[in-house]
Protein backbone atom coordinates (compact mmCIF):
# COMPACT_ATOMS: atom_id res chain seq x y z
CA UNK A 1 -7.16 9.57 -62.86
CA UNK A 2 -5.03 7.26 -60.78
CA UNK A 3 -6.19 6.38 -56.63
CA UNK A 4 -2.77 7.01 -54.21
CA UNK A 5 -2.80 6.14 -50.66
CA UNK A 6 -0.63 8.21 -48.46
CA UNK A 7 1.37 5.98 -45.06
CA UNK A 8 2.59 8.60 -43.17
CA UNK A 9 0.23 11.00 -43.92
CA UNK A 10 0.23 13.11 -40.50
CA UNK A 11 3.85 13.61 -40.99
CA UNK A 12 5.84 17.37 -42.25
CA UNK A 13 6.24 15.28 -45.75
CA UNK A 14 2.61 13.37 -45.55
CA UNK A 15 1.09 16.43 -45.27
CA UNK A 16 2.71 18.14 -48.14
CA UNK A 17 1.94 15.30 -50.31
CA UNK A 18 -1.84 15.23 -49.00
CA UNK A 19 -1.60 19.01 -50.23
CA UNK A 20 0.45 17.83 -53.73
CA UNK A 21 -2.64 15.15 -54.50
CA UNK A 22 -5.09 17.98 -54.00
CA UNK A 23 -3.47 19.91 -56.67
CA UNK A 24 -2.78 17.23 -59.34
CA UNK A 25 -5.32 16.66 -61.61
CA UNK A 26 -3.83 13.49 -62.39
CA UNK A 27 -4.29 11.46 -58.76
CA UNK A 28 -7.49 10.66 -56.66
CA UNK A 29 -6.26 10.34 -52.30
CA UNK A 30 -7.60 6.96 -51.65
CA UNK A 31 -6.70 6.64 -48.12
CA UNK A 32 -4.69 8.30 -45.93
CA UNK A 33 -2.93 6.14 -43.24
CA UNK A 34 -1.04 6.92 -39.79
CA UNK A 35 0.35 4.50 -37.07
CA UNK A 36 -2.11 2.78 -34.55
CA UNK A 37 -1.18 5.02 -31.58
CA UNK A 38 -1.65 8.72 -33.55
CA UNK A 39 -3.62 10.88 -31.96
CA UNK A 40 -4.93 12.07 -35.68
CA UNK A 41 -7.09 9.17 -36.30
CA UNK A 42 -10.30 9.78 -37.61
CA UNK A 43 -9.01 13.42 -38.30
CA UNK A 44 -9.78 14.67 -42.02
CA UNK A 45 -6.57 14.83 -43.85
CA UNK A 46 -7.40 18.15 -45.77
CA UNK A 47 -7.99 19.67 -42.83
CA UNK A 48 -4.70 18.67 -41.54
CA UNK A 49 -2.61 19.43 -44.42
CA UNK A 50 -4.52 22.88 -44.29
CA UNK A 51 -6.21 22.46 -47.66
CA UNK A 52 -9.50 22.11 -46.27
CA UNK A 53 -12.17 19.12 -45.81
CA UNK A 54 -11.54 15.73 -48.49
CA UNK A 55 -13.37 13.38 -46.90
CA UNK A 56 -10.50 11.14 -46.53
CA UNK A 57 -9.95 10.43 -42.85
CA UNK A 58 -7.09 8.89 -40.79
CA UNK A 59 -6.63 5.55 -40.31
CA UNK A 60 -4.61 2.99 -38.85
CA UNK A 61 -5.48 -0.17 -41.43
CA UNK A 62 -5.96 1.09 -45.16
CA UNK A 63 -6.51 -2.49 -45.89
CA UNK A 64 -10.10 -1.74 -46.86
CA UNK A 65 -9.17 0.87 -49.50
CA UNK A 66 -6.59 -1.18 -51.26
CA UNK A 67 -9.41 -2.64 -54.21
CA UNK A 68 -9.27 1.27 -55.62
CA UNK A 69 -5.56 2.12 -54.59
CA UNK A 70 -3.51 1.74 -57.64
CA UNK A 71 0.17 3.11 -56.30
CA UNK A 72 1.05 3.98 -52.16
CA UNK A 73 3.21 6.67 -51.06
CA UNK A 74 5.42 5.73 -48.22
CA UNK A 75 7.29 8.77 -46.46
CA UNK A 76 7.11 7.06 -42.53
CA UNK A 77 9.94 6.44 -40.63
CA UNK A 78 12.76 3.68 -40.95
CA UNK A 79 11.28 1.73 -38.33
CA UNK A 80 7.77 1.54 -40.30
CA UNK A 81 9.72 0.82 -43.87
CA UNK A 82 9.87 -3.47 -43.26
CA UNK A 83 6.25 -3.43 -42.36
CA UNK A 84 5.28 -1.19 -44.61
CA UNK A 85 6.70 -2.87 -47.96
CA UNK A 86 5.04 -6.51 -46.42
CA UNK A 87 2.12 -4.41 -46.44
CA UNK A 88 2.60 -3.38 -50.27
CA UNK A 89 3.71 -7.17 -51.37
CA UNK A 90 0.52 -8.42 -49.96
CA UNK A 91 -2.00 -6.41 -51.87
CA UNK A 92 0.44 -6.08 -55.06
CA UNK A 93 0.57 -2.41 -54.74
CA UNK A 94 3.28 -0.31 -56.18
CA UNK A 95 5.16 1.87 -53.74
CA UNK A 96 6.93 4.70 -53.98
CA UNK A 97 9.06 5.52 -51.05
CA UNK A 98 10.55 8.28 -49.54
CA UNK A 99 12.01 6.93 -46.46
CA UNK A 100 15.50 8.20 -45.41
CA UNK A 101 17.97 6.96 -42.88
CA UNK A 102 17.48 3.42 -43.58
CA UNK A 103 20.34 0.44 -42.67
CA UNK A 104 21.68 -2.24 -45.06
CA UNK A 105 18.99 -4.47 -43.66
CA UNK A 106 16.18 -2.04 -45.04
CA UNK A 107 17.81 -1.83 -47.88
CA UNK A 108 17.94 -5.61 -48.29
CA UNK A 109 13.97 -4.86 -47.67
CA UNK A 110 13.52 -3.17 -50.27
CA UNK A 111 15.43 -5.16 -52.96
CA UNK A 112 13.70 -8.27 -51.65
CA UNK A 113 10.27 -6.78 -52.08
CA UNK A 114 11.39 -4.97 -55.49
CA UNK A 115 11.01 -8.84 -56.97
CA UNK A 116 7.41 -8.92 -56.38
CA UNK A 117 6.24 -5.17 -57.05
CA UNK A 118 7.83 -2.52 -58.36
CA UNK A 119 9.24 0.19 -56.05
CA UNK A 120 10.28 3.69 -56.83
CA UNK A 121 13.11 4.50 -54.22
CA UNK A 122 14.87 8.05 -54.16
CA UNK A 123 16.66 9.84 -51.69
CA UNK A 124 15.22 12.51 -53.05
CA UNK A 125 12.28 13.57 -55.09
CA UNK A 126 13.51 16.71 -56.34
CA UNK A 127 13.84 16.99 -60.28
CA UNK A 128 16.91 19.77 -59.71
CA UNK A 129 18.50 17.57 -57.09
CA UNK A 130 18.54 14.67 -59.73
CA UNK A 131 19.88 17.23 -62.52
CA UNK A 132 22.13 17.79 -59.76
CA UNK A 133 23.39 14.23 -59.75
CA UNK A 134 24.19 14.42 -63.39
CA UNK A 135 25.91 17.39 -62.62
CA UNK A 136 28.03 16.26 -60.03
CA UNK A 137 29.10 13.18 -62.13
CA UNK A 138 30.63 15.83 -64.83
CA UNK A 139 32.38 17.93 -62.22
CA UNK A 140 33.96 14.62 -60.66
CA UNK A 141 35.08 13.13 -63.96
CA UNK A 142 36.71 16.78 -65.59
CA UNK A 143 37.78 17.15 -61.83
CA UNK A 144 38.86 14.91 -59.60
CA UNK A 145 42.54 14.24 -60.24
CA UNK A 146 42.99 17.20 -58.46
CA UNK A 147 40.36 18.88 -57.12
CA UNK A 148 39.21 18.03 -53.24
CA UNK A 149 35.63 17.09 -52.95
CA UNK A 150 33.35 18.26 -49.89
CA UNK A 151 29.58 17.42 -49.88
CA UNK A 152 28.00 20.29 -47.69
CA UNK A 153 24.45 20.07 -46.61
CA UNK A 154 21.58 22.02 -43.94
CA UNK A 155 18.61 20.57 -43.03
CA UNK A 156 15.64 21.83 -40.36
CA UNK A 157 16.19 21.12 -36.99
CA UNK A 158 14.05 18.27 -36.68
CA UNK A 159 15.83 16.16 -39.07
CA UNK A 160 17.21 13.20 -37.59
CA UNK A 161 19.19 11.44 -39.81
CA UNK A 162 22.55 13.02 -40.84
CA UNK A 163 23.92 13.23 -43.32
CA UNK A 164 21.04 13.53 -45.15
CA UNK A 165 20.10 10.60 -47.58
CA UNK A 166 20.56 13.28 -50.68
CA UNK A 167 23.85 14.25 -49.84
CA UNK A 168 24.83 10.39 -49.67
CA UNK A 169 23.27 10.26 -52.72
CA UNK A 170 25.56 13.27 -54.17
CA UNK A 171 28.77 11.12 -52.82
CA UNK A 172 28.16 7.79 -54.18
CA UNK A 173 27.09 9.51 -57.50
CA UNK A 174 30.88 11.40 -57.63
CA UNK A 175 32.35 8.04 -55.89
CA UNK A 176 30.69 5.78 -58.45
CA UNK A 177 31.79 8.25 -61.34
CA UNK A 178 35.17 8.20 -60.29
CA UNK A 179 35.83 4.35 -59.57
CA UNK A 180 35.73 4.83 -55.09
CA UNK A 181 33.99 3.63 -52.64
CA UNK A 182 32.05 5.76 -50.63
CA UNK A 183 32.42 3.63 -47.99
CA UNK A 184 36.19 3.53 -47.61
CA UNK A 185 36.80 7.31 -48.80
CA UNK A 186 33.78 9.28 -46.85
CA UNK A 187 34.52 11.33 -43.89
CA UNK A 188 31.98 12.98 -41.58
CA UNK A 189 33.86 14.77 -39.16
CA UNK A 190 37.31 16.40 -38.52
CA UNK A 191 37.74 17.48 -35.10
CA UNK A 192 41.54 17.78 -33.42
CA UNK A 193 45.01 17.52 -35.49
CA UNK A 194 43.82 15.44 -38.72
CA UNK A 195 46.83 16.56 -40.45
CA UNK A 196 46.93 17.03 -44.10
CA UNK A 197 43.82 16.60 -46.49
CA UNK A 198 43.86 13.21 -47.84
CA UNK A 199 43.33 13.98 -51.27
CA UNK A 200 41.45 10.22 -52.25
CA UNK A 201 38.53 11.27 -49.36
CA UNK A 202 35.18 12.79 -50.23
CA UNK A 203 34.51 15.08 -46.91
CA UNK A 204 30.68 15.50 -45.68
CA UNK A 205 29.73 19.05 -43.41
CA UNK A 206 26.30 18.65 -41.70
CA UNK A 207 24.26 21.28 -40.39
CA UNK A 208 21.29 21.49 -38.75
CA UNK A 209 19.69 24.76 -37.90
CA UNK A 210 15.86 26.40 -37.72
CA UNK A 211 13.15 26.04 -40.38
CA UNK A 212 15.77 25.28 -43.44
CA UNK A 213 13.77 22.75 -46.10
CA UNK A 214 17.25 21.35 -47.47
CA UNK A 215 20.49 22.88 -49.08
CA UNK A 216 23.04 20.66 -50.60
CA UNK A 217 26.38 21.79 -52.21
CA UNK A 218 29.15 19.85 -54.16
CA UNK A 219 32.83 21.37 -53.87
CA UNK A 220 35.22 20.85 -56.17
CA UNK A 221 38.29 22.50 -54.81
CA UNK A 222 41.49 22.75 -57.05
CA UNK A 223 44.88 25.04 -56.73
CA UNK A 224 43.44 28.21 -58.34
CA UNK A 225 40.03 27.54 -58.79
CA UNK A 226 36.67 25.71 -57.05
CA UNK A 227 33.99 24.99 -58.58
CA UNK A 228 30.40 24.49 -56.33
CA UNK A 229 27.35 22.67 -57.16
CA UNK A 230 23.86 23.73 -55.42
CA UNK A 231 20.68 22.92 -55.10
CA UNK A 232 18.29 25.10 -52.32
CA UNK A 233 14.64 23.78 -51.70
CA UNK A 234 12.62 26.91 -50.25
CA UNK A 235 9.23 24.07 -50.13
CA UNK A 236 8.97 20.82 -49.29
CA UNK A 237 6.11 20.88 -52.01
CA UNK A 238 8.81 19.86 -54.92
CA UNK A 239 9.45 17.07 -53.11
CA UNK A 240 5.76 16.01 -52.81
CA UNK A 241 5.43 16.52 -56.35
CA UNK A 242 8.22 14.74 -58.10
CA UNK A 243 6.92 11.67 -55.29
CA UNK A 244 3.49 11.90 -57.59
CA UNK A 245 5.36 11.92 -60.92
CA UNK A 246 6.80 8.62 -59.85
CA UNK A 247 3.62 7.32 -58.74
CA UNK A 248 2.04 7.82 -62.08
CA UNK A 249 5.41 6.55 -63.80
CA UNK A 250 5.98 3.06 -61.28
CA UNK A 251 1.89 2.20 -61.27
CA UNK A 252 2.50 0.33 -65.04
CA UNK A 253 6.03 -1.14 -64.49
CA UNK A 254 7.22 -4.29 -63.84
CA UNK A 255 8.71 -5.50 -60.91
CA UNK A 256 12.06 -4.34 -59.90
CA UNK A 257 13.92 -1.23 -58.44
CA UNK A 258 13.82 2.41 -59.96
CA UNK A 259 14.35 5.35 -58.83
CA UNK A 260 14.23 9.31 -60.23
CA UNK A 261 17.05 8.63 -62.66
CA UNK A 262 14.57 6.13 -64.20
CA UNK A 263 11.49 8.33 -63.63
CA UNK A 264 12.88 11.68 -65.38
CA UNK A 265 14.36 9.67 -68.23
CA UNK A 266 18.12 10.49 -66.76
CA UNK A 267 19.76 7.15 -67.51
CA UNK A 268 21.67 6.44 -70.74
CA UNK A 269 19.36 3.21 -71.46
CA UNK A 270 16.22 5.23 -71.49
């Protein structure tokens, strides 16, 4: 039985993965924390995730429960991620984290902390999203000499980054595959006379629309033929679970910087 705190745990995500630590027989909740100025402190945060009374209440400052918390769970916001991964350094705590919409200077974060704990860091916790990277890397390699690529994605509402950090994911993966750079060949909008299709760019559609948990799809258009790539999520609760599996799989590795590739077994080196 391994002890997981939960930052972020009055959030859409931190209260699926309260729910996703009830059901695993595998992980103990340890603490459950939430920003200083939440209304939910002191709450319980069963009750909250709808699961019914745990005993674990709301808090600002887990600091206390850190002796029996063997791996956190970070699913906050961008702003929160610096702090948050200080936080994890200082108590030697494996992390797992979920944030998305980060900058380079998170980023840098998160490498920087990486050589002091190790950190499990996925755009996604999905296992069919990361079968769907492998995926995409085959399409791309039998493909892309000819074939246009498009990276189509929906998201809830209330999503605020955009694109989302998966379909990013599903571009570099194709862009890495096929020797780009994501950063010179993406485009996220076409509005007005673009003219022609420039066939070296990897296009990205966003929308955002009701209660949608997440729908990604890889396009592979060719003269003739397309071929499309796509992953729906009808539960957040697959996300919430594959973030556990990599708690239990970062909480005995060394320092450094995985992600789900490493946790499913997915790279070659594995």
């Amino acid at each position: 039985m391994s002890n997981i705190a939960i930052l972020g745990a009055n959030g859409r995500m931190g209260r699926v993965l309260v729910d996703a630590v009830a059901q695993s027989s595998d992980v103990k909740l340890s603490a459950a924390g939430v920003k200083a100025t939440s209304s939910f402190i002191g709450a319980d945060s069963g009750e909250l995730a709808g699961i019914g009374k745990n005993g674990v209440l709301l808090c600002a400052d887990i600091s206390t429960y850190m002796e029996q918390t063997e791996v956190l769970i970070d699913f906050t916001l961008p702003a929160a991620l610096t702090e948050n991964l200080a936080f994890c350094v200082a108590h030697n705590k494996p992390v797992v984290v979920g944030t998305t919409g980060i900058n380079a200077k998170q980023r840098l974060a998160l490498k920087s902390a990486s050589e002091h704990i190790p950190i499990v860091f996925a755009a996604n916790y999905s296992v069919g999203v990361n079968l769907m990277l492998n995926l995409v890397k085959q399409a791309a390699k039998a493909m892309a000499d000819t074939a246009d690529i498009e990276i189509l994605e929906t998201h809830h509402r209330f999503k605020k980054d955009a694109p989302s950090g998966t379909a990013i994911a599903i571009g570099e993966a194709i862009a890495d595959e096929i020797g780009r750079d994501l950063s010179e060949c993406a485009v996220y909008g076409r509005e007005g006379d673009t003219g022609e299709r420039d066939h070296n760019t990897i296009g990205f559609a966003t929308v955002r629309a009701g209660d949608v948990v997440g729908e990604h799809t890889a396009l592979f258009a060719d003269i003739g033929e397309q071929l499309e790539i796509t992953h729906k999520a009808s539960s957040r609760l697959t996300f919430a679970k594959g973030a556990v599996k990599a708690a239990l799989w970062v909480k005995d590795k060394p320092c450094g910087l995985y992600d789900m590739q490493d946790v499913l077994g997915f790279r070659p080196n594995n």
